[in-house]
N, C-alpha and C. Protein backbone atom coordinates (compact mmCIF):
# COMPACT_ATOMS: atom_id res chain seq x y z
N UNK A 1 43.97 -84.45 118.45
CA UNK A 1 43.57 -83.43 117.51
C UNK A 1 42.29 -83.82 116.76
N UNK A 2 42.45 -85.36 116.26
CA UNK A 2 40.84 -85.48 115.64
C UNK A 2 39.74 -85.84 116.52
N UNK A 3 39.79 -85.79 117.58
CA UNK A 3 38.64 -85.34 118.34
C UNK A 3 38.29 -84.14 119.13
N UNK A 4 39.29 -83.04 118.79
CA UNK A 4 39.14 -82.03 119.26
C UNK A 4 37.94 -81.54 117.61
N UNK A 5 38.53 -81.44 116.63
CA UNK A 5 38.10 -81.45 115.80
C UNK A 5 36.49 -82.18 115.55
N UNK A 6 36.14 -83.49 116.15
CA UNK A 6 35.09 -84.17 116.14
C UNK A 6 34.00 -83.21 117.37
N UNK A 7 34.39 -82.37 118.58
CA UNK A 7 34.15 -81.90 119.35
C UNK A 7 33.83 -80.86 118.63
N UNK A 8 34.41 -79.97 118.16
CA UNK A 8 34.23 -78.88 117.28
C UNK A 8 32.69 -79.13 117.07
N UNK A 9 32.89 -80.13 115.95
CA UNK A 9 31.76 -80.10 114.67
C UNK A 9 30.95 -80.37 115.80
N UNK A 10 30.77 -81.08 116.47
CA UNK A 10 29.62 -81.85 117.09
C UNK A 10 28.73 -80.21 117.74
N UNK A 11 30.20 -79.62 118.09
CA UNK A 11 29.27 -78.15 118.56
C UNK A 11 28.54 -77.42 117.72
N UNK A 12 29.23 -77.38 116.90
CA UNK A 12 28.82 -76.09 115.59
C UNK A 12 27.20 -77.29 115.14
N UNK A 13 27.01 -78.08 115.36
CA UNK A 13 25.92 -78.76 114.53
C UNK A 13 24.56 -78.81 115.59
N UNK A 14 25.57 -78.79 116.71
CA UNK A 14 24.24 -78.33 117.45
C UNK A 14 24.01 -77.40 118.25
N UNK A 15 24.82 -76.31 117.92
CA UNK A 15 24.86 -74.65 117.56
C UNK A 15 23.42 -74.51 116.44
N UNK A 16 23.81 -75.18 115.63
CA UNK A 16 22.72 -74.82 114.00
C UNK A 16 21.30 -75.21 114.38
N UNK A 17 21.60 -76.84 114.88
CA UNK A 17 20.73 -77.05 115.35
C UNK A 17 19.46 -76.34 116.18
N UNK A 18 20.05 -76.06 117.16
CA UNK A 18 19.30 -75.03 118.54
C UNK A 18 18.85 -73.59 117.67
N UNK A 19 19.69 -73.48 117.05
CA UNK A 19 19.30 -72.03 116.06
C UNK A 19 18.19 -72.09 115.42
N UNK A 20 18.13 -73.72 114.55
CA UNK A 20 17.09 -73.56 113.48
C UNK A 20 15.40 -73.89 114.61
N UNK A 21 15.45 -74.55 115.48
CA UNK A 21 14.88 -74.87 116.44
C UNK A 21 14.02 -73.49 116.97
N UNK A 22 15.04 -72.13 117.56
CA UNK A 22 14.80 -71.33 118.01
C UNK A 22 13.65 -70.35 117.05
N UNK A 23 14.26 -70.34 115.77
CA UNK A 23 13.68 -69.70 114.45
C UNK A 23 12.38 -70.60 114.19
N UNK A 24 12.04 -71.92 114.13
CA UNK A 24 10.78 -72.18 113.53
C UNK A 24 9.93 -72.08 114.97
N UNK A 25 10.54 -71.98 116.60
CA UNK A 25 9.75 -71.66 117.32
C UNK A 25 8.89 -69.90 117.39
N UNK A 26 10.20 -69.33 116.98
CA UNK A 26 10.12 -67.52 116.83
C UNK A 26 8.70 -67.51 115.69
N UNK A 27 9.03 -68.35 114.19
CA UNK A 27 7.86 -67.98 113.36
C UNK A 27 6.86 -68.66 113.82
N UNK A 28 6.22 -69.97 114.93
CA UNK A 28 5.06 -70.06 115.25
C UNK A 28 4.67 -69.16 116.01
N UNK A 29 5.45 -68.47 117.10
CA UNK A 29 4.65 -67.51 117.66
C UNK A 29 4.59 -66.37 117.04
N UNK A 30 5.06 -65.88 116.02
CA UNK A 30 4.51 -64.14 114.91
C UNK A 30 3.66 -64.73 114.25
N UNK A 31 3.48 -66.02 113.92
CA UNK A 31 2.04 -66.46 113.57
C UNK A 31 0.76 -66.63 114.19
N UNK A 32 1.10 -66.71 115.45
CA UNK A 32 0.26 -67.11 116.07
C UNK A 32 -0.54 -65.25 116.74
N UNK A 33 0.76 -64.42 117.16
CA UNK A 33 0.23 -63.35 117.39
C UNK A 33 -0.64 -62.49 116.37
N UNK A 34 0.08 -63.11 114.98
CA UNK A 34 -0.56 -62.18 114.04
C UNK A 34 -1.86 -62.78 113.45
N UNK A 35 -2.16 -63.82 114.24
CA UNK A 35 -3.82 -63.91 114.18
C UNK A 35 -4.20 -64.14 115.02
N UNK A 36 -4.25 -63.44 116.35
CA UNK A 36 -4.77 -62.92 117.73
C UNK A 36 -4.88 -61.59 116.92
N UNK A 37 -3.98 -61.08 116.67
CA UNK A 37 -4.09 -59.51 116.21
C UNK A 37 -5.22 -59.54 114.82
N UNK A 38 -5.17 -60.31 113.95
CA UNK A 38 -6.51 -60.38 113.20
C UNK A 38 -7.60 -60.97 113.35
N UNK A 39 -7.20 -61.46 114.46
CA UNK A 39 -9.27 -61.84 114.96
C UNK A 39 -9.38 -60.70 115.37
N UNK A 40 -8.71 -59.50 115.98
CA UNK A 40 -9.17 -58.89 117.21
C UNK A 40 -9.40 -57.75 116.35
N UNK A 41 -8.64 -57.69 115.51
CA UNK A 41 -9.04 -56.34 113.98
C UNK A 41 -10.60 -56.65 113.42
N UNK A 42 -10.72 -57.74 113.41
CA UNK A 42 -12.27 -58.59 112.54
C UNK A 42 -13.04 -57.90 113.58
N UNK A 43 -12.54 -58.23 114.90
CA UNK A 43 -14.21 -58.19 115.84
C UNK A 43 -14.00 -56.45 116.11
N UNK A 44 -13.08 -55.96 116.24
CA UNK A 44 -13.20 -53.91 116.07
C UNK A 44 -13.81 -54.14 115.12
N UNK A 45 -13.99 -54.33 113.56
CA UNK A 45 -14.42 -53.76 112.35
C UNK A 45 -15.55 -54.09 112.79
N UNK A 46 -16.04 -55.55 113.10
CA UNK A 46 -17.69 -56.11 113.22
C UNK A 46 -18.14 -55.08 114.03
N UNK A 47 -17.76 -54.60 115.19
CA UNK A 47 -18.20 -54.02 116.26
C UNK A 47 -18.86 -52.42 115.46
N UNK A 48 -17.80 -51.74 114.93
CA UNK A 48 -17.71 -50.21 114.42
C UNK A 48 -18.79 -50.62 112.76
N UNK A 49 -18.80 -51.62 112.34
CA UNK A 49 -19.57 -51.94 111.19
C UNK A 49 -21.07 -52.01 111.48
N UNK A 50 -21.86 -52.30 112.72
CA UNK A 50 -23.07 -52.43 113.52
C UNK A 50 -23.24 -51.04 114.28
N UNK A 51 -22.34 -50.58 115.03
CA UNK A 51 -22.87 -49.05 114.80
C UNK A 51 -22.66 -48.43 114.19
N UNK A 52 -22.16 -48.03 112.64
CA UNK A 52 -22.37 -47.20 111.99
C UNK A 52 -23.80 -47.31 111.29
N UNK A 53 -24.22 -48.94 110.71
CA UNK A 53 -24.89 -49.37 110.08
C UNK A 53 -26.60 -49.06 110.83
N UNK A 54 -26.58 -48.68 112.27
CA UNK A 54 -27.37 -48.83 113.06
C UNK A 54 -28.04 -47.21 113.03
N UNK A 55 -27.27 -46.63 112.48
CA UNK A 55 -28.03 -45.18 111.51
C UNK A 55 -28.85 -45.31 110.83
N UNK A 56 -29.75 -44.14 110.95
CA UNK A 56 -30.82 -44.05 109.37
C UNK A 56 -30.04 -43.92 108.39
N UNK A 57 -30.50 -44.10 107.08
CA UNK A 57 -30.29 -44.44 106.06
C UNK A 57 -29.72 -42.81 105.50
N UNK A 58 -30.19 -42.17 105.78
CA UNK A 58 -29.96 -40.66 105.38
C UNK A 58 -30.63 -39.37 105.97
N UNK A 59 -30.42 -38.34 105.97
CA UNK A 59 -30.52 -37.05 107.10
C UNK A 59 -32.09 -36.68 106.57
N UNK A 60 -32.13 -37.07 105.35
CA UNK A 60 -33.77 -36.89 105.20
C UNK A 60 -34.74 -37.89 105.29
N UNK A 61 -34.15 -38.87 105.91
CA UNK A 61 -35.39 -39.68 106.39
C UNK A 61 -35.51 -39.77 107.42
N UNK A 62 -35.04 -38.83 108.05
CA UNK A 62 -34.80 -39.05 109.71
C UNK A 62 -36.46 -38.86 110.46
N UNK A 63 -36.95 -38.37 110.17
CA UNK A 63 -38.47 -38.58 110.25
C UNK A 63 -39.78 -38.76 109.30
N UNK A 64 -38.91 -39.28 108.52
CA UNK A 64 -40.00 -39.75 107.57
C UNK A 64 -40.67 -41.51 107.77
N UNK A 65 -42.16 -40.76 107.33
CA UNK A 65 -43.01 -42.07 107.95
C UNK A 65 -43.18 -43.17 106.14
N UNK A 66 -42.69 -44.39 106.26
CA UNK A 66 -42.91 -45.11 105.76
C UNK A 66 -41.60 -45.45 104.77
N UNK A 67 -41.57 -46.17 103.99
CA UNK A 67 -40.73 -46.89 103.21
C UNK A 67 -40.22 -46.05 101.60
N UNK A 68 -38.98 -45.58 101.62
CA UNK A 68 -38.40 -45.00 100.81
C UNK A 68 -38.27 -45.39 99.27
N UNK A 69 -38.82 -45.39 97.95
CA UNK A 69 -38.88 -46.12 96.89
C UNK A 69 -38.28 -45.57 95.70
N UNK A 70 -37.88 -44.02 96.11
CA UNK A 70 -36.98 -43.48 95.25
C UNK A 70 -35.57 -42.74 95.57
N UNK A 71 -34.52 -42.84 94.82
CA UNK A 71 -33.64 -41.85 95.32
C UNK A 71 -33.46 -40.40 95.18
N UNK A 72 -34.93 -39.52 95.30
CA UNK A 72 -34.92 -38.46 94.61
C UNK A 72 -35.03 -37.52 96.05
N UNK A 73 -34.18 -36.76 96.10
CA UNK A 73 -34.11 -36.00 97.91
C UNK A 73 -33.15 -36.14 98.35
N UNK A 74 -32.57 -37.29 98.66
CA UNK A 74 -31.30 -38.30 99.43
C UNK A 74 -29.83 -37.12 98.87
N UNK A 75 -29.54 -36.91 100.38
CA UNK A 75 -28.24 -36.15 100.54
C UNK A 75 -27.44 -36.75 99.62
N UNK A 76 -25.95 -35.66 99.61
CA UNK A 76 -24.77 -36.04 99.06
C UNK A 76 -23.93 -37.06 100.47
N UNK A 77 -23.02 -38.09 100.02
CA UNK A 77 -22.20 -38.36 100.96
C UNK A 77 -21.21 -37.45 102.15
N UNK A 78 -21.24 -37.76 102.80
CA UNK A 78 -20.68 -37.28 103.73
C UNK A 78 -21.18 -36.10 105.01
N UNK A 79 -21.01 -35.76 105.81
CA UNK A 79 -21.15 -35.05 106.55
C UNK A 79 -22.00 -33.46 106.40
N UNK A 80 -22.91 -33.29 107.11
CA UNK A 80 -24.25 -32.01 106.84
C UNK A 80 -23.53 -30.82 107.99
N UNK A 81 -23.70 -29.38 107.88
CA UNK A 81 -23.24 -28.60 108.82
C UNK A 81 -23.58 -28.72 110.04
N UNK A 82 -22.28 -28.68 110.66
CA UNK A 82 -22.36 -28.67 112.38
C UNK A 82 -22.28 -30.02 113.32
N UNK A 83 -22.41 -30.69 111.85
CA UNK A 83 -21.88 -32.38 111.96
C UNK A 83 -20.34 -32.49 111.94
N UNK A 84 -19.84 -32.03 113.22
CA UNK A 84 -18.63 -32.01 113.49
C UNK A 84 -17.39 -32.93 114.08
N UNK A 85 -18.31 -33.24 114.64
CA UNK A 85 -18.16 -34.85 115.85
C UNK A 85 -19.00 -35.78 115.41
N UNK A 86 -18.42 -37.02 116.01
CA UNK A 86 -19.56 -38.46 115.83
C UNK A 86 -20.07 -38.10 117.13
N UNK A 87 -20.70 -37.59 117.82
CA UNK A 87 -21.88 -37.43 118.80
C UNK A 87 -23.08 -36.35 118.07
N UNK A 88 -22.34 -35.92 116.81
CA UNK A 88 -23.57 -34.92 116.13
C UNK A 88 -23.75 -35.76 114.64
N UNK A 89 -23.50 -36.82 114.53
CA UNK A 89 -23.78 -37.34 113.66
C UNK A 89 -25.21 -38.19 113.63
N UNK A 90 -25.75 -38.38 112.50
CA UNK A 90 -27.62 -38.68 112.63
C UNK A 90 -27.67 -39.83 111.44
N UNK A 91 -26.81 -39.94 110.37
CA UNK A 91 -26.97 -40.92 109.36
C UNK A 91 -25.52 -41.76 108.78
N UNK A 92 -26.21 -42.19 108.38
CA UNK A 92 -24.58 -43.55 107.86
C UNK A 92 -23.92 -42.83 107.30
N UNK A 93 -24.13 -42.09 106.25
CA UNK A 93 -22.64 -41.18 105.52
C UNK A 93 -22.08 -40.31 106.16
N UNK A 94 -22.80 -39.83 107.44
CA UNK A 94 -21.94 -39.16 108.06
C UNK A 94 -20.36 -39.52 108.75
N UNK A 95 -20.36 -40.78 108.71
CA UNK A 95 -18.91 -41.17 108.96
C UNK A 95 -18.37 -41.76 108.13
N UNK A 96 -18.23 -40.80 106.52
CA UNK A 96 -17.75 -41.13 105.51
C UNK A 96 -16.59 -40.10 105.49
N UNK A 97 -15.40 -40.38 105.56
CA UNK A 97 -13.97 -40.07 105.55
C UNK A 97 -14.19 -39.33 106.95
N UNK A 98 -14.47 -39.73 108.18
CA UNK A 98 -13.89 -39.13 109.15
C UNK A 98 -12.78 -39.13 109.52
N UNK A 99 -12.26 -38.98 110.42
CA UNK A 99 -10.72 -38.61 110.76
C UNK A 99 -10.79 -40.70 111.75
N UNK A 100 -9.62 -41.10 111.26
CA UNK A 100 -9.46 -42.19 111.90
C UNK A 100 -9.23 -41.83 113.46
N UNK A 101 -10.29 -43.62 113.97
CA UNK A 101 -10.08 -42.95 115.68
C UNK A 101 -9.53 -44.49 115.78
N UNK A 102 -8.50 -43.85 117.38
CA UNK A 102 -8.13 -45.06 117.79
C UNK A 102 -8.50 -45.93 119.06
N UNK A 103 -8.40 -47.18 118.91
CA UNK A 103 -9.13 -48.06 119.67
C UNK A 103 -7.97 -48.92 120.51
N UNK A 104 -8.61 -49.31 121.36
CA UNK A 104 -7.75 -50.39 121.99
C UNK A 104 -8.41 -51.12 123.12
N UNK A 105 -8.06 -52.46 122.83
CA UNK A 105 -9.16 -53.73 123.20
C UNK A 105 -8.32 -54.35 124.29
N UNK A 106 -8.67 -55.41 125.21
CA UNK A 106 -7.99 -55.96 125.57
C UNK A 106 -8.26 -57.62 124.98
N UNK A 107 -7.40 -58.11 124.67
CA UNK A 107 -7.16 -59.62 124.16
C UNK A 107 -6.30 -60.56 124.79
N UNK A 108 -7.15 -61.39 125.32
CA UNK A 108 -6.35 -62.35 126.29
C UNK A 108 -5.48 -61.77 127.19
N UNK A 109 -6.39 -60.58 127.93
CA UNK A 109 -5.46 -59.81 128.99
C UNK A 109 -4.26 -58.89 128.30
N UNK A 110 -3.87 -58.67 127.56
CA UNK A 110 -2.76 -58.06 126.61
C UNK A 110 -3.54 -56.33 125.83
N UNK A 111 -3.27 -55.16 126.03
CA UNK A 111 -3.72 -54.53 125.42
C UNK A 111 -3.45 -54.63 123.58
N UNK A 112 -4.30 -54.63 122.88
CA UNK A 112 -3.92 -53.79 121.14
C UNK A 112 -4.64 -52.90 120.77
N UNK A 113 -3.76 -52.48 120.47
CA UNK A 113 -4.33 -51.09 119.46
C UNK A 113 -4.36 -50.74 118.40
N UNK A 114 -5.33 -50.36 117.62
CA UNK A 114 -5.75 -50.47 116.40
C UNK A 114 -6.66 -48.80 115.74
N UNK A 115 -6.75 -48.81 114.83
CA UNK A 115 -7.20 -47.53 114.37
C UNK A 115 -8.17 -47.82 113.36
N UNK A 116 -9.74 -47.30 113.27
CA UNK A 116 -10.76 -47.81 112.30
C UNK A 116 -11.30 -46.60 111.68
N UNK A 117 -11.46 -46.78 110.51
CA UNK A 117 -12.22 -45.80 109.44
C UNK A 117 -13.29 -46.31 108.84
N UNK A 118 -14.25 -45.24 108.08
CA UNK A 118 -14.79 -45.73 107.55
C UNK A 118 -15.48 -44.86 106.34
N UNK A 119 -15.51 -45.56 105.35
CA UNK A 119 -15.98 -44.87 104.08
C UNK A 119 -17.24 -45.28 103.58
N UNK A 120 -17.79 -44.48 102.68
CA UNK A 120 -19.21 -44.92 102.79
C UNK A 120 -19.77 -44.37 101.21
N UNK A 121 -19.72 -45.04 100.42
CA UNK A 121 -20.79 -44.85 98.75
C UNK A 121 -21.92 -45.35 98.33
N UNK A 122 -22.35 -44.27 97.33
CA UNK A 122 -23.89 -45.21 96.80
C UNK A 122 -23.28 -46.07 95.63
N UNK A 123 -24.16 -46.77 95.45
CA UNK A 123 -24.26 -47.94 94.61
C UNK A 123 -25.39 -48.60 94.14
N UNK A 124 -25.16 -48.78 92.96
CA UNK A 124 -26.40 -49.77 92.44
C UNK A 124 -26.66 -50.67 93.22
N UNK A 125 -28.14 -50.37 93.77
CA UNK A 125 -29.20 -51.98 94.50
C UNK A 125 -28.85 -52.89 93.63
N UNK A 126 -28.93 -53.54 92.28
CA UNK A 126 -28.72 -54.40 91.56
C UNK A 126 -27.44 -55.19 91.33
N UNK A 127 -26.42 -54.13 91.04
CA UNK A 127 -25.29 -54.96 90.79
C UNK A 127 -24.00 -54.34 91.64
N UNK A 128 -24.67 -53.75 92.90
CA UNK A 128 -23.02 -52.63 93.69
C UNK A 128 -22.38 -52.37 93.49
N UNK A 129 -22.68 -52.16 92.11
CA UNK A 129 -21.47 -50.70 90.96
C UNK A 129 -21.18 -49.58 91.77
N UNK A 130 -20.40 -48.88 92.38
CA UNK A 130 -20.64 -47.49 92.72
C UNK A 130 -21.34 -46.60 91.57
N UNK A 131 -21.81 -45.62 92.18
CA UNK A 131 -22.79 -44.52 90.90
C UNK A 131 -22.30 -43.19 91.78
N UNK A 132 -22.34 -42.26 90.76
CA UNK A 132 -21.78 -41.34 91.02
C UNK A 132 -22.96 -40.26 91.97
N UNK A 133 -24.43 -40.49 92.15
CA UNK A 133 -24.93 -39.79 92.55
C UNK A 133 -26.23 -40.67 93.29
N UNK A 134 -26.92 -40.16 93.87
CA UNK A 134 -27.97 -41.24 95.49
C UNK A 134 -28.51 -41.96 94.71
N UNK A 135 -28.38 -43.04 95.41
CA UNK A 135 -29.42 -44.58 95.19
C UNK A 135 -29.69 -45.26 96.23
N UNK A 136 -30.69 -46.29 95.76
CA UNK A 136 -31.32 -46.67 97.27
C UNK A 136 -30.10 -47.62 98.10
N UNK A 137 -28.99 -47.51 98.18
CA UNK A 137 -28.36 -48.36 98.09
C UNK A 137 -26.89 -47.79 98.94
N UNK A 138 -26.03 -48.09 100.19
CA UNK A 138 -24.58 -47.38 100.57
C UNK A 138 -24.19 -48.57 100.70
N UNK A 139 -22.80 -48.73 100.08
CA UNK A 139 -21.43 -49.44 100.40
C UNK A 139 -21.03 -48.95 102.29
N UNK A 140 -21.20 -49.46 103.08
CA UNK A 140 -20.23 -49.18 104.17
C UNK A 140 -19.06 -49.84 104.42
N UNK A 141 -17.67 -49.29 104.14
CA UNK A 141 -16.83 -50.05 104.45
C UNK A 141 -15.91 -49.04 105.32
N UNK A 142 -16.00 -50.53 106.34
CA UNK A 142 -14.58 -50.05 107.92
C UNK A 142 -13.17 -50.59 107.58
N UNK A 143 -12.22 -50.11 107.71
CA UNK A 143 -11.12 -50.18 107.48
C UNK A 143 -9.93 -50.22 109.07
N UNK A 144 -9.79 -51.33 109.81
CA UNK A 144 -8.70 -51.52 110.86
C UNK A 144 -7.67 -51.83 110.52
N UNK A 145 -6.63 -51.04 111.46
CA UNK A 145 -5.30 -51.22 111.21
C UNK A 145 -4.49 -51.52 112.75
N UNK A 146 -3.75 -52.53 112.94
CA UNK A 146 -3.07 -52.47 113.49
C UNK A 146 -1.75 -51.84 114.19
N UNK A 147 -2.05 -51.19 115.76
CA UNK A 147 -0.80 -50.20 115.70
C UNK A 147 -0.07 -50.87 116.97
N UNK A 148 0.70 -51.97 116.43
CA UNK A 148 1.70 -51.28 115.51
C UNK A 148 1.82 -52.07 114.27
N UNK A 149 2.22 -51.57 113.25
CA UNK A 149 2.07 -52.63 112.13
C UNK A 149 2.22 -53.57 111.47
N UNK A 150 3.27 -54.15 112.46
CA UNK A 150 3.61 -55.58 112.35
C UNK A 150 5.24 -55.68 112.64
N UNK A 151 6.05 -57.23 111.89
CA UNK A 151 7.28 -57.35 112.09
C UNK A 151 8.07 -56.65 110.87
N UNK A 152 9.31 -56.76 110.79
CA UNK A 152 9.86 -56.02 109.68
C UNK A 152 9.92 -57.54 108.62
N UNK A 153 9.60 -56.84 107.44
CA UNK A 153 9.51 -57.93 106.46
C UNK A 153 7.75 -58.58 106.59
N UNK A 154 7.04 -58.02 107.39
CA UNK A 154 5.68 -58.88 107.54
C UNK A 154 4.38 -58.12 106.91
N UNK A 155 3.45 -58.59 106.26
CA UNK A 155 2.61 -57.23 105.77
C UNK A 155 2.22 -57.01 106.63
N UNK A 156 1.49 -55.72 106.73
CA UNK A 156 0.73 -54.83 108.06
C UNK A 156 -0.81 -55.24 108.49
N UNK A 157 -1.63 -55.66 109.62
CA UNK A 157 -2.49 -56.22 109.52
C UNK A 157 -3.30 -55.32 109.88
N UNK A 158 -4.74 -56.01 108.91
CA UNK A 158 -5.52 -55.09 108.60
C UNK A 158 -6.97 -55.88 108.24
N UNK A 159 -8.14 -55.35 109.06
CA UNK A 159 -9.35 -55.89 108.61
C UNK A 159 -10.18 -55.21 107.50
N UNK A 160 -11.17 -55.44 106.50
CA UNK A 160 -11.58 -54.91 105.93
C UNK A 160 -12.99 -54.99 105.80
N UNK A 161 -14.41 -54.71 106.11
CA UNK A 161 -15.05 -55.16 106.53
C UNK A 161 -16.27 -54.24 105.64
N UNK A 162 -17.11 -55.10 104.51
CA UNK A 162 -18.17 -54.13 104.36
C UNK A 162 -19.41 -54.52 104.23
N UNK A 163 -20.57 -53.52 104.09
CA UNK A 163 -22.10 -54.21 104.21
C UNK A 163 -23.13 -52.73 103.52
N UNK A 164 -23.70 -53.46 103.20
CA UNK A 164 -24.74 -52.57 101.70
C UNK A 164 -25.82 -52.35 102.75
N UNK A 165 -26.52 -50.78 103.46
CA UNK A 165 -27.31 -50.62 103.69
C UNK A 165 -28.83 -49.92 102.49
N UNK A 166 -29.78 -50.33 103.04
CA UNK A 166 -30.95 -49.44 101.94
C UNK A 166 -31.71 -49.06 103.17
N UNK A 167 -32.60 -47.89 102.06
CA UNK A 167 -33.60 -47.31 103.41
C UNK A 167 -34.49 -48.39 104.12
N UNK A 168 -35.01 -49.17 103.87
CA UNK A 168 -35.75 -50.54 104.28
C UNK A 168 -34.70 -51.61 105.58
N UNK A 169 -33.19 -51.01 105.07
CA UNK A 169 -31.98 -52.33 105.78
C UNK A 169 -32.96 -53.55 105.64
């Protein structure tokens, strides 16, 4: 009987054992995926952050010759008529609150998919206060999200990515 009993325990301990084993192997790999999944959010945002940024500065300088020194002319944010699509889009604010689009990369052979936005304000050249009306100066910020959004109990991953264009860049 007391080694049936010694048999017992010996199981149950390395029952626990193998368990706790299994669990700190389970959290290196949701660690490890969940920064495969945030490098791969960083390099969507870098990617969608260089072409948005790769716009003129605004719909009225789109042919204007020489270097911009005031903000007096310069559209409101966002989107001009008939600017319906990003293939009819001509300046950086135009993909200010567009409709999120979704992406999907391949990473280390593995598809992810992810969804990027992007918002876009003026701001003080001096101190990147937002201001309520044109300055020489846009906040661009891309916003990726991971789909799907993670484990239960895990926050949702997400890149955030921004860069101050002027008419000069």
């Amino acid at each position: 009987m007391p080694q049936t009993l010694l048999a017992l325990g010996a199981i149950l301990a390395f029952a626990y054992f193998a368990f706790s084993q299994h669990q700190a192997t389970a959290d290196v790999e949701k660690s490890v995926v969940s920064a495969e999944y945030e490098h791969a959010a960083a390099e969507v945002g870098q990617s969608r952050l260089a072409a948005v940024t790769a716009y003129p500065f605004d719909e009225v300088d789109l042919h204007r010759e020489g270097v911009r020194i005031s903000p007096s002319g310069l559209s409101t944010v966002g989107r001009d008529d008939g600017e319906t699509a990003e293939a009819h889009f001509d300046d950086v604010d135009d993909f200010h609150a567009a409709p999120a689009r979704p992406v999907d990369v391949l990473w280390v052979g593995q598809p992810l998919a992810f969804t990027d936005s992007v918002s876009v304000r003026y701001v003080d050249p001096a101190t990147l206060a937002p201001v309520a009306g044109p300055s020489l100066a846009k906040e661009v910020t891309v916003f990726v999200r991971a789909v799907p959004v993670g484990w239960i109990g895990t926050p949702p991953i997400v890149a955030e990515l921004r860069q101050i264009v002027t008419p000069t860049r």
